[in-house]
C-alpha atoms as a PDB file:
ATOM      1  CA  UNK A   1      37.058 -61.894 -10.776  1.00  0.00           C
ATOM      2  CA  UNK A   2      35.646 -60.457  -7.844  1.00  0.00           C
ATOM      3  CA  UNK A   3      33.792 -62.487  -5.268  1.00  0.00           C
ATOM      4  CA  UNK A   4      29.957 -62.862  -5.432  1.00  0.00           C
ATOM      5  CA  UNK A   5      27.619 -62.039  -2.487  1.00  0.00           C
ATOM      6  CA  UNK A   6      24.241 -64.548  -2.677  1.00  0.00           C
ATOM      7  CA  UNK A   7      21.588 -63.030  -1.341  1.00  0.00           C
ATOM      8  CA  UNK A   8      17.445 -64.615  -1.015  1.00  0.00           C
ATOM      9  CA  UNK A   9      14.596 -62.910  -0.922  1.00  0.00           C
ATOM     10  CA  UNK A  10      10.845 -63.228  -1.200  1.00  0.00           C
ATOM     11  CA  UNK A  11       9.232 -62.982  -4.329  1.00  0.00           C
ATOM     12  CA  UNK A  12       7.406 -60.197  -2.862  1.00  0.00           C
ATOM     13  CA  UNK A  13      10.300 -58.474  -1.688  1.00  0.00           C
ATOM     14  CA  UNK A  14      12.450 -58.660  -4.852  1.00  0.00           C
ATOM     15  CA  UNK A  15       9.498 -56.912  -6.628  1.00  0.00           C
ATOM     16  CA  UNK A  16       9.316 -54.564  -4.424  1.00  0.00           C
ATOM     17  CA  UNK A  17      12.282 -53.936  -4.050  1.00  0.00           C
ATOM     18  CA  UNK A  18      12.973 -53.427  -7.725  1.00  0.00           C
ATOM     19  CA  UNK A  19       9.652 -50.506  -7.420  1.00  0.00           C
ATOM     20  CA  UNK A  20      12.108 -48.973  -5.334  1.00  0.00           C
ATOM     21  CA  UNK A  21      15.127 -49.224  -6.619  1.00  0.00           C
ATOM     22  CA  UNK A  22      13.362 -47.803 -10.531  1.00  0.00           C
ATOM     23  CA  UNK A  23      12.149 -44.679  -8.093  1.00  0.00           C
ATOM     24  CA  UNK A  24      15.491 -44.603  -6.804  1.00  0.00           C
ATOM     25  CA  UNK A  25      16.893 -44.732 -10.236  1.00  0.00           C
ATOM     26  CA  UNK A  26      14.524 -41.669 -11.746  1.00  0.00           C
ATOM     27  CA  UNK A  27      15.528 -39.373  -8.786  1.00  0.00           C
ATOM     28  CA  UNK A  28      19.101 -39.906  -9.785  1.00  0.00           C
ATOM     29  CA  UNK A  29      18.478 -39.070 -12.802  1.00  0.00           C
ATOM     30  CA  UNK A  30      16.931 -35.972 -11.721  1.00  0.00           C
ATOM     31  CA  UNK A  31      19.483 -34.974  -9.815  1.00  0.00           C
ATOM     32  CA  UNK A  32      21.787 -35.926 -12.404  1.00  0.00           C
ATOM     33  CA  UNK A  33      19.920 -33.318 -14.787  1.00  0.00           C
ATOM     34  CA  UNK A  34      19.985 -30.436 -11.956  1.00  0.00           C
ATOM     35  CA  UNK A  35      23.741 -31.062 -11.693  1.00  0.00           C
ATOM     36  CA  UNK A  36      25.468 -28.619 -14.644  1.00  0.00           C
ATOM     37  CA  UNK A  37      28.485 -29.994 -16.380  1.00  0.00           C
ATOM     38  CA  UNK A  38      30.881 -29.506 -13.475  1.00  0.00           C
ATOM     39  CA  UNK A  39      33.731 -26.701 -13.526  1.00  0.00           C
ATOM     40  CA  UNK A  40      37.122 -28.610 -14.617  1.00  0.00           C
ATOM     41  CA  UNK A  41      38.634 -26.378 -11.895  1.00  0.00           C
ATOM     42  CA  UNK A  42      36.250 -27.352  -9.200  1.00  0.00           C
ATOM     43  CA  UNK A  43      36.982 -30.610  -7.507  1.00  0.00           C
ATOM     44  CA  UNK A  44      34.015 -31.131  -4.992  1.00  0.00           C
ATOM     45  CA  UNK A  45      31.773 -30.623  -8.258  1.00  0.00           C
ATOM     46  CA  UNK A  46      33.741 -33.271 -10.394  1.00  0.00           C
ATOM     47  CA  UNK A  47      33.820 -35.611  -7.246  1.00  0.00           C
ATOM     48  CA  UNK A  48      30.132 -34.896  -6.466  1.00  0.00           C
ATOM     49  CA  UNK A  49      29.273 -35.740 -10.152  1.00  0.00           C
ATOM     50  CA  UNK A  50      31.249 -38.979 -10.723  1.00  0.00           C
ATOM     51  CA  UNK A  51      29.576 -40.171  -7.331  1.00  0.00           C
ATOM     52  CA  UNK A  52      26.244 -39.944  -8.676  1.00  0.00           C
ATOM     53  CA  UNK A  53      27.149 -41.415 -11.985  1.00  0.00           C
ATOM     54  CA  UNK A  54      28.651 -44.507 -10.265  1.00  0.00           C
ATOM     55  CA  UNK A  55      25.961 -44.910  -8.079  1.00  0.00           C
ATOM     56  CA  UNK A  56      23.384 -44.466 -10.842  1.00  0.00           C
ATOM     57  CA  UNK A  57      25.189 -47.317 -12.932  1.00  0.00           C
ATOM     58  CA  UNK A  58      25.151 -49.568  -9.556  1.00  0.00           C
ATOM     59  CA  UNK A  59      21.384 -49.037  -9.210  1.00  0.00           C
ATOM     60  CA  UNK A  60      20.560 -50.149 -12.855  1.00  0.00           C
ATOM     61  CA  UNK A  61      22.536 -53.063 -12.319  1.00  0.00           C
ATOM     62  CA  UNK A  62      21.088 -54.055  -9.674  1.00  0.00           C
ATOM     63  CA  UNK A  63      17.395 -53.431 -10.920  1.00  0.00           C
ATOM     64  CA  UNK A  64      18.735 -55.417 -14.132  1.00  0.00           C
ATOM     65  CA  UNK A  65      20.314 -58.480 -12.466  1.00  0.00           C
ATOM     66  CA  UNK A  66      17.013 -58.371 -10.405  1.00  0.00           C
ATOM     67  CA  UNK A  67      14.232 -57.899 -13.258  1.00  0.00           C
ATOM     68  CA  UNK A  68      16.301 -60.659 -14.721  1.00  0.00           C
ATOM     69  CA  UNK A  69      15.710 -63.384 -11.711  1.00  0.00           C
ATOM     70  CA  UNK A  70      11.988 -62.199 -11.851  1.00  0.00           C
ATOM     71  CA  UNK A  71      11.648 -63.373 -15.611  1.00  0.00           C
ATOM     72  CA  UNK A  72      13.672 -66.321 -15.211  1.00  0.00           C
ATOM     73  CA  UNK A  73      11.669 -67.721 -11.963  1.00  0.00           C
ATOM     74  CA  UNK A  74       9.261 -70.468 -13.102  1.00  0.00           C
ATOM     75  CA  UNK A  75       6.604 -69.484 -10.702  1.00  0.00           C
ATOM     76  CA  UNK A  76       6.529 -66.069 -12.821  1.00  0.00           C
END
């Protein structure tokens, strides 16, 4: 299992930072859609796409985990 990295933040700053990260999130997915299918014989274009798919699942996991903490907080 890999280690885990706790990290606190304001209330304030967890929401906002989950506004960003959901902007962040649609203008990956808009690049995503301007990228075509990439050539099988091109390797930059395979290596370009696969970076923006991992980072796209990275940022909805981390607006998940953090939408998650929001609901769970009492003070909610």
């Amino acid at each position: 299992m890999e280690p885990k990295i706790v990290l606190t933040l304001a209330r304030s700053d967890a929401e906002a930072l989950v506004v960003s990260l959901r902007r962040r999130f649609e203008r990956l997915c808009d690049i995503r859609k301007e990228l075509c299918e990439p050539d099988e014989f091109d390797e930059l274009e395979r290596e370009e796409r696969a970076y923006f798919d991992a980072e796209n699942a990275l940022v909805e996991r981390i607006i998940g985990v953090l939408a998650q903490a929001l609901e769970e907080d009492p003070r909610h």
